[in-house]
C-alpha atoms as a PDB file:
ATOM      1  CA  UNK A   1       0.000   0.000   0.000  1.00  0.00           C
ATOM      2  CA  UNK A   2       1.811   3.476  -0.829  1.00  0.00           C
ATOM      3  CA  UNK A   3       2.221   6.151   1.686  1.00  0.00           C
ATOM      4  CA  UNK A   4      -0.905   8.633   2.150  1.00  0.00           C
ATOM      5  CA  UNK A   5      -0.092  11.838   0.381  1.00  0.00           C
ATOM      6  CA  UNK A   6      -1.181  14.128   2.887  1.00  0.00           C
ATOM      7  CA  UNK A   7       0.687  12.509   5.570  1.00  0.00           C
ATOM      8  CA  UNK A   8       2.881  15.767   6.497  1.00  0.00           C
ATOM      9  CA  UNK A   9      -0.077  17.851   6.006  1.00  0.00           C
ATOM     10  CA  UNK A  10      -2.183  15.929   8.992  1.00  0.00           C
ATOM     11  CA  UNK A  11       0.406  15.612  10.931  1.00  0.00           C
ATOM     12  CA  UNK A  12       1.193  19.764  10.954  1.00  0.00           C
ATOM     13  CA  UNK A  13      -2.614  19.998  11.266  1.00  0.00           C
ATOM     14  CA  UNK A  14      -2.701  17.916  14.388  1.00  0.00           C
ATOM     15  CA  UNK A  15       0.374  19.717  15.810  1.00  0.00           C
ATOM     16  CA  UNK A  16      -1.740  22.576  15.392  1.00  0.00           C
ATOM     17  CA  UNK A  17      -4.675  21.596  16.873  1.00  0.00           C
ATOM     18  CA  UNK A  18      -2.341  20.501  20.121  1.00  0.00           C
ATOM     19  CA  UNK A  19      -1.080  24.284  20.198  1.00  0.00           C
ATOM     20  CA  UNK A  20      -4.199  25.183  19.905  1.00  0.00           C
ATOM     21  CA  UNK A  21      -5.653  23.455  23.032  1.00  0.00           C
ATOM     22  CA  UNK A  22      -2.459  24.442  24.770  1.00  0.00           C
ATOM     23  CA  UNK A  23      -3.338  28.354  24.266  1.00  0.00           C
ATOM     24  CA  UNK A  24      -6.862  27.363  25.115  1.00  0.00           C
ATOM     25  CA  UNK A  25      -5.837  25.993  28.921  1.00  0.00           C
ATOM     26  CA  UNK A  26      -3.563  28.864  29.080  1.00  0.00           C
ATOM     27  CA  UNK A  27      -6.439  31.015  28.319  1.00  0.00           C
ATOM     28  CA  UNK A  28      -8.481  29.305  31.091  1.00  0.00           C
ATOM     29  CA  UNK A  29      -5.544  29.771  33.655  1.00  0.00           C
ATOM     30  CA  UNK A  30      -5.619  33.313  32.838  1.00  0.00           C
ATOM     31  CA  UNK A  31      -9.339  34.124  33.093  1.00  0.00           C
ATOM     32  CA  UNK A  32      -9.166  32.321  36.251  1.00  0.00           C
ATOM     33  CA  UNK A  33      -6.155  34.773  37.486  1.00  0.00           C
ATOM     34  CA  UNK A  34      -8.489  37.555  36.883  1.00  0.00           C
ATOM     35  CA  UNK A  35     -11.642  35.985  38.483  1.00  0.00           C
ATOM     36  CA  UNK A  36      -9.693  35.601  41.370  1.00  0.00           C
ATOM     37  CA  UNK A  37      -8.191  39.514  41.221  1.00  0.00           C
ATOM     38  CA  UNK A  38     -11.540  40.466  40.191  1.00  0.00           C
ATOM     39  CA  UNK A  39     -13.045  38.700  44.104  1.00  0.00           C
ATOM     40  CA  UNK A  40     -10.654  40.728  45.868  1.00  0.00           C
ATOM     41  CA  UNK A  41     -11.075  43.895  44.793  1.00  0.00           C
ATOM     42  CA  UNK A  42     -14.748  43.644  44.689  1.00  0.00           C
ATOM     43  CA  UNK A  43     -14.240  42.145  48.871  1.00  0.00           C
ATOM     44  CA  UNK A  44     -11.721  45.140  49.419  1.00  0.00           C
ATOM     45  CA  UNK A  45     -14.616  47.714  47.743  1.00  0.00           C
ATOM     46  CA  UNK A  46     -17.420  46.209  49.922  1.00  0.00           C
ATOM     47  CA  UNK A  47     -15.135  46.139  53.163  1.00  0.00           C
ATOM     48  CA  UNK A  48     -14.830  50.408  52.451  1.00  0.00           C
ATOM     49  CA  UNK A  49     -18.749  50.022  52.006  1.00  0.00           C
ATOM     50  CA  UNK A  50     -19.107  48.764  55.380  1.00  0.00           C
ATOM     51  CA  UNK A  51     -17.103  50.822  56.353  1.00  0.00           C
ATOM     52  CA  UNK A  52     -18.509  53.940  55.336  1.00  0.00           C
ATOM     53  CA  UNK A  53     -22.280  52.786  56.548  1.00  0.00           C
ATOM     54  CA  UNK A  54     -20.863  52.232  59.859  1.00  0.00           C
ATOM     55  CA  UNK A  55     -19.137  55.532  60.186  1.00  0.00           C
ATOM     56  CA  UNK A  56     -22.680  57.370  58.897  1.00  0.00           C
ATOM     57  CA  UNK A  57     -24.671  55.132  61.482  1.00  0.00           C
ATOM     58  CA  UNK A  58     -21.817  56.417  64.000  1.00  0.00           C
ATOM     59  CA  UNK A  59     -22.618  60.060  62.489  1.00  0.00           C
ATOM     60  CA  UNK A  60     -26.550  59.573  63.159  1.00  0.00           C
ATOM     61  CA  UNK A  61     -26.088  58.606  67.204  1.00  0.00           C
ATOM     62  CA  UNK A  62     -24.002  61.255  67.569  1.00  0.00           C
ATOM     63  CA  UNK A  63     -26.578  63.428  65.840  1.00  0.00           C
ATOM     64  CA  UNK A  64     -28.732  61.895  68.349  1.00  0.00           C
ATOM     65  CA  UNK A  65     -26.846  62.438  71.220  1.00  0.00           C
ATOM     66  CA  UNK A  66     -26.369  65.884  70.562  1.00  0.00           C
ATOM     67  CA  UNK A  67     -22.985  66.630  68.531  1.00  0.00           C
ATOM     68  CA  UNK A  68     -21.289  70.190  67.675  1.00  0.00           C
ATOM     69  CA  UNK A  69     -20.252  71.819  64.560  1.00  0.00           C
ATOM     70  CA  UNK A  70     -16.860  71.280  64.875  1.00  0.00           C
ATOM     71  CA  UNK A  71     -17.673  67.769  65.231  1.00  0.00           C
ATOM     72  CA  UNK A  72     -20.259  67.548  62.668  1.00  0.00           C
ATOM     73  CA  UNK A  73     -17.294  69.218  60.307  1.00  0.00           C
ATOM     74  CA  UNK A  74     -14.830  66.461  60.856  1.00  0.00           C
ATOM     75  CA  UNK A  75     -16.608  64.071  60.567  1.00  0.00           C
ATOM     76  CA  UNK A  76     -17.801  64.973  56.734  1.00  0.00           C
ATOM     77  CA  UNK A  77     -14.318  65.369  56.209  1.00  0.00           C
ATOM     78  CA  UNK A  78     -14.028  62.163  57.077  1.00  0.00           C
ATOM     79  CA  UNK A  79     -16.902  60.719  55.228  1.00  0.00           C
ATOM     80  CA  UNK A  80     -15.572  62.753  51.983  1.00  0.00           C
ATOM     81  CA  UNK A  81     -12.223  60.570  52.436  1.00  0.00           C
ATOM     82  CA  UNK A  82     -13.827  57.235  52.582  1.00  0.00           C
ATOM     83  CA  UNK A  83     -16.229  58.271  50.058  1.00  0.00           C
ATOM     84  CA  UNK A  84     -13.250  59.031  47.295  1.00  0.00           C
ATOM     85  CA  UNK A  85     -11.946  55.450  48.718  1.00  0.00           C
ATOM     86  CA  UNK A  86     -15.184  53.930  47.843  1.00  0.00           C
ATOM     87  CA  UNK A  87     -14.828  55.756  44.057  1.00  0.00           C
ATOM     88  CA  UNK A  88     -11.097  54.824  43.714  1.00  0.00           C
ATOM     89  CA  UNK A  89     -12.009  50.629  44.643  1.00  0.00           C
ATOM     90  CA  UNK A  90     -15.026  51.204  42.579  1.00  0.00           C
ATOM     91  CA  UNK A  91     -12.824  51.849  39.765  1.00  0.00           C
ATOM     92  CA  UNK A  92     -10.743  49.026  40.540  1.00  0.00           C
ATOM     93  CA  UNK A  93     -13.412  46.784  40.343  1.00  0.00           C
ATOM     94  CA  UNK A  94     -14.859  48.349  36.997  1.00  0.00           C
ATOM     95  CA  UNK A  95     -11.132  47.921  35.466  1.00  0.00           C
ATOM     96  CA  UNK A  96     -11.256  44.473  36.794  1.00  0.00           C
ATOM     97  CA  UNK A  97     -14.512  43.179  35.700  1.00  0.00           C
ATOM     98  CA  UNK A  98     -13.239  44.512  32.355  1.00  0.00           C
ATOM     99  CA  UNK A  99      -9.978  42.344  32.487  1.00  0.00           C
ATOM    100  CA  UNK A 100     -12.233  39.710  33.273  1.00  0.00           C
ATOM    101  CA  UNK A 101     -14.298  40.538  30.524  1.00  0.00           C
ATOM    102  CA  UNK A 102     -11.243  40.758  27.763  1.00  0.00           C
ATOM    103  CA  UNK A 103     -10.055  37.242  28.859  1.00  0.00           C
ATOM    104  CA  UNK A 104     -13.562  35.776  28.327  1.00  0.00           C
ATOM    105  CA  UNK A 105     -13.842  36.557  25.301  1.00  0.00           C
ATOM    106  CA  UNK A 106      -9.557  35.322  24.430  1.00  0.00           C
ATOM    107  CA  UNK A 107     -10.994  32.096  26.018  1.00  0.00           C
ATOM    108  CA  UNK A 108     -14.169  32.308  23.823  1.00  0.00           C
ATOM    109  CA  UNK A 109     -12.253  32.880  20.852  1.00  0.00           C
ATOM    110  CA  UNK A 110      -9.464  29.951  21.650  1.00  0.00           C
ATOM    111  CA  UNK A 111     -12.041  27.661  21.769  1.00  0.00           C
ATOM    112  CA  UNK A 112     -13.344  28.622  18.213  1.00  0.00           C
ATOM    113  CA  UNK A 113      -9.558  28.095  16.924  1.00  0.00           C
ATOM    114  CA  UNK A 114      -9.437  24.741  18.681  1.00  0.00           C
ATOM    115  CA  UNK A 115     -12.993  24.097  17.095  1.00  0.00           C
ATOM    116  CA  UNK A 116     -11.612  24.949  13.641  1.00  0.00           C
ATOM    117  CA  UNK A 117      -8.784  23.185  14.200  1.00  0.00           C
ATOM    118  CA  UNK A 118     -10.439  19.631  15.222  1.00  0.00           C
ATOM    119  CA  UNK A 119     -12.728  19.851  12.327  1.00  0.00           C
ATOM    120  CA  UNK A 120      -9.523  20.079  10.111  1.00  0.00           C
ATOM    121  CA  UNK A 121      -7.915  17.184  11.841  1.00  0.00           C
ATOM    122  CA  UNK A 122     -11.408  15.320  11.092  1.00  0.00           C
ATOM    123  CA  UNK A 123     -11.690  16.301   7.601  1.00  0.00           C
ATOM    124  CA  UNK A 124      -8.275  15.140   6.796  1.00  0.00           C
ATOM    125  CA  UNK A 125      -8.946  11.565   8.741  1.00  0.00           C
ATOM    126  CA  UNK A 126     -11.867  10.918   7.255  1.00  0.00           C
ATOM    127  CA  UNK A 127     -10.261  11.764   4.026  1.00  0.00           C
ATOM    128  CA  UNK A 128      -7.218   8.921   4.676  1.00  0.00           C
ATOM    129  CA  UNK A 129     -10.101   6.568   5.302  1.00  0.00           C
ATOM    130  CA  UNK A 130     -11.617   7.325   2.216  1.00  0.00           C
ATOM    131  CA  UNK A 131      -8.522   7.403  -0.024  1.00  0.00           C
ATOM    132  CA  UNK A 132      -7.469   4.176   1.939  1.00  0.00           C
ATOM    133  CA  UNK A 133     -10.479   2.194   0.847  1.00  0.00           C
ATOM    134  CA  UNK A 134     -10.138   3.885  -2.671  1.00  0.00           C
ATOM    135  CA  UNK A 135      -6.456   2.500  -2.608  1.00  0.00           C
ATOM    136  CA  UNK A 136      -7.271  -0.927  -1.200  1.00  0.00           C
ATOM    137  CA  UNK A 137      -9.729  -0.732  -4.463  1.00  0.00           C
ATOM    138  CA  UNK A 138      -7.608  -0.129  -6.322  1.00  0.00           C
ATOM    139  CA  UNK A 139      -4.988  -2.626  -5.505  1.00  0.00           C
ATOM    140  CA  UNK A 140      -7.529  -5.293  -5.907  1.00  0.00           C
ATOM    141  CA  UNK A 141      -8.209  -4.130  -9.314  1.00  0.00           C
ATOM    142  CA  UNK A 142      -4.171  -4.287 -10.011  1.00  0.00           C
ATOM    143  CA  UNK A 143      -3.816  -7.689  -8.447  1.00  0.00           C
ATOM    144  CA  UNK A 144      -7.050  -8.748 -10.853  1.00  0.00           C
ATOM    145  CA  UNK A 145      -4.796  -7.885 -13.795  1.00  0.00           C
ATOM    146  CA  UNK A 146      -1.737  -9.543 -12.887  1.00  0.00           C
ATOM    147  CA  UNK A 147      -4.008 -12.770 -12.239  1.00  0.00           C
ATOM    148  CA  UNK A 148      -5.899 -12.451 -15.268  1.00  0.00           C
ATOM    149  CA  UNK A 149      -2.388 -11.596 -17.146  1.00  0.00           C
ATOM    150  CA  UNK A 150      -0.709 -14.918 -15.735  1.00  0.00           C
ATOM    151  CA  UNK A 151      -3.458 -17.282 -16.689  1.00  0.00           C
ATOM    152  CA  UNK A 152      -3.805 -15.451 -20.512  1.00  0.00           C
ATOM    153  CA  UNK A 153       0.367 -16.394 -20.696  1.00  0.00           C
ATOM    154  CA  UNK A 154      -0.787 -19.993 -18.487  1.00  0.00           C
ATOM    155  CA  UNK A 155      -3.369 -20.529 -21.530  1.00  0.00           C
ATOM    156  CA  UNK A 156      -1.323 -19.601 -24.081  1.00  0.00           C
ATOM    157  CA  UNK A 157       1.264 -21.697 -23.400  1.00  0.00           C
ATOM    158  CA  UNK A 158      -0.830 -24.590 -22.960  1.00  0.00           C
ATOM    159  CA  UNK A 159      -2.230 -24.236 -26.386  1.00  0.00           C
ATOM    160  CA  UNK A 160       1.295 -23.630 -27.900  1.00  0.00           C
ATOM    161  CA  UNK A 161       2.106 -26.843 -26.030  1.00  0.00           C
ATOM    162  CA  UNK A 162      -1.446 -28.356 -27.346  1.00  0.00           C
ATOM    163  CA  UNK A 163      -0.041 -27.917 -30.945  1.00  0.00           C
END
């Protein structure tokens, strides 16, 4: 049976389809990397939450306990510090949530180029099958003629021997 043609070409198409499930798990890492970033900042953002509502329920007994100005004063300078906290670990979880975001969509898109890349792998097996029963066809055929040859010279000889 002769060598399939194509032999180097499957064989660069499955080394491609192995790089491209190696990107794909890298990929995966990756996203997970940021999920995990993404958890922190949003738990460091909701520990200045808490903290804020605690220092306004703070504000409101001392409102109720009776409080002065200069009191009242510091303490909305306070409030206006944790406030640009809150803004600055809001923003840290918005520019996290879009890191998360951009490696979604690297893992969405490595799984369409390991997807394209399997289907090539499959279209080139299923193409050795098919040559390979074309060849084994075709090698029947062959061996047919070099039967049919042999008894022809078998026959002819016979007769030539006949005469």
């Amino acid at each position: 049976m002769p060598d399939y043609p194509l032999e180097q070409v499957a064989l660069i198409k499955k080394k491609r389809e192995e790089e491209a499930e190696k990107v794909l798990k890298e990929k995966k890492e990756v996203l997970e990397a940021e999920e995990k970033k993404l958890e922190k900042v949003t738990q460091e953002r909701d520990k200045v939450k808490e903290h804020k509502a605690e220092k306004l329920l703070q504000l409101n007994e001392k409102f109720d306990e009776g409080i002065t100005s200069d009191e009242i004063q510091m303490m909305e300078r306070y409030l206006k510090i944790v406030d640009e906290k809150l803004k600055a670990k809001e923003e840290k979880v918005d520019a996290q949530k879009a890191q998360v975001k951009a490696a979604t969509e690297a893992v969405e898109a490595a799984k369409v180029d390991l997807s394209k890349k399997q289907q090539e792998v499959e279209k080139l097996k299923m193409h050795r099958e098919e040559w390979t029963v074309e060849m084994k066809k075709l090698m029947v055929i062959e061996e047919q003629k070099v039967t049919d040859e042999i008894g022809t010279i078998g026959h002819s000889r016979r007769k030539r021997q006949d005469s």
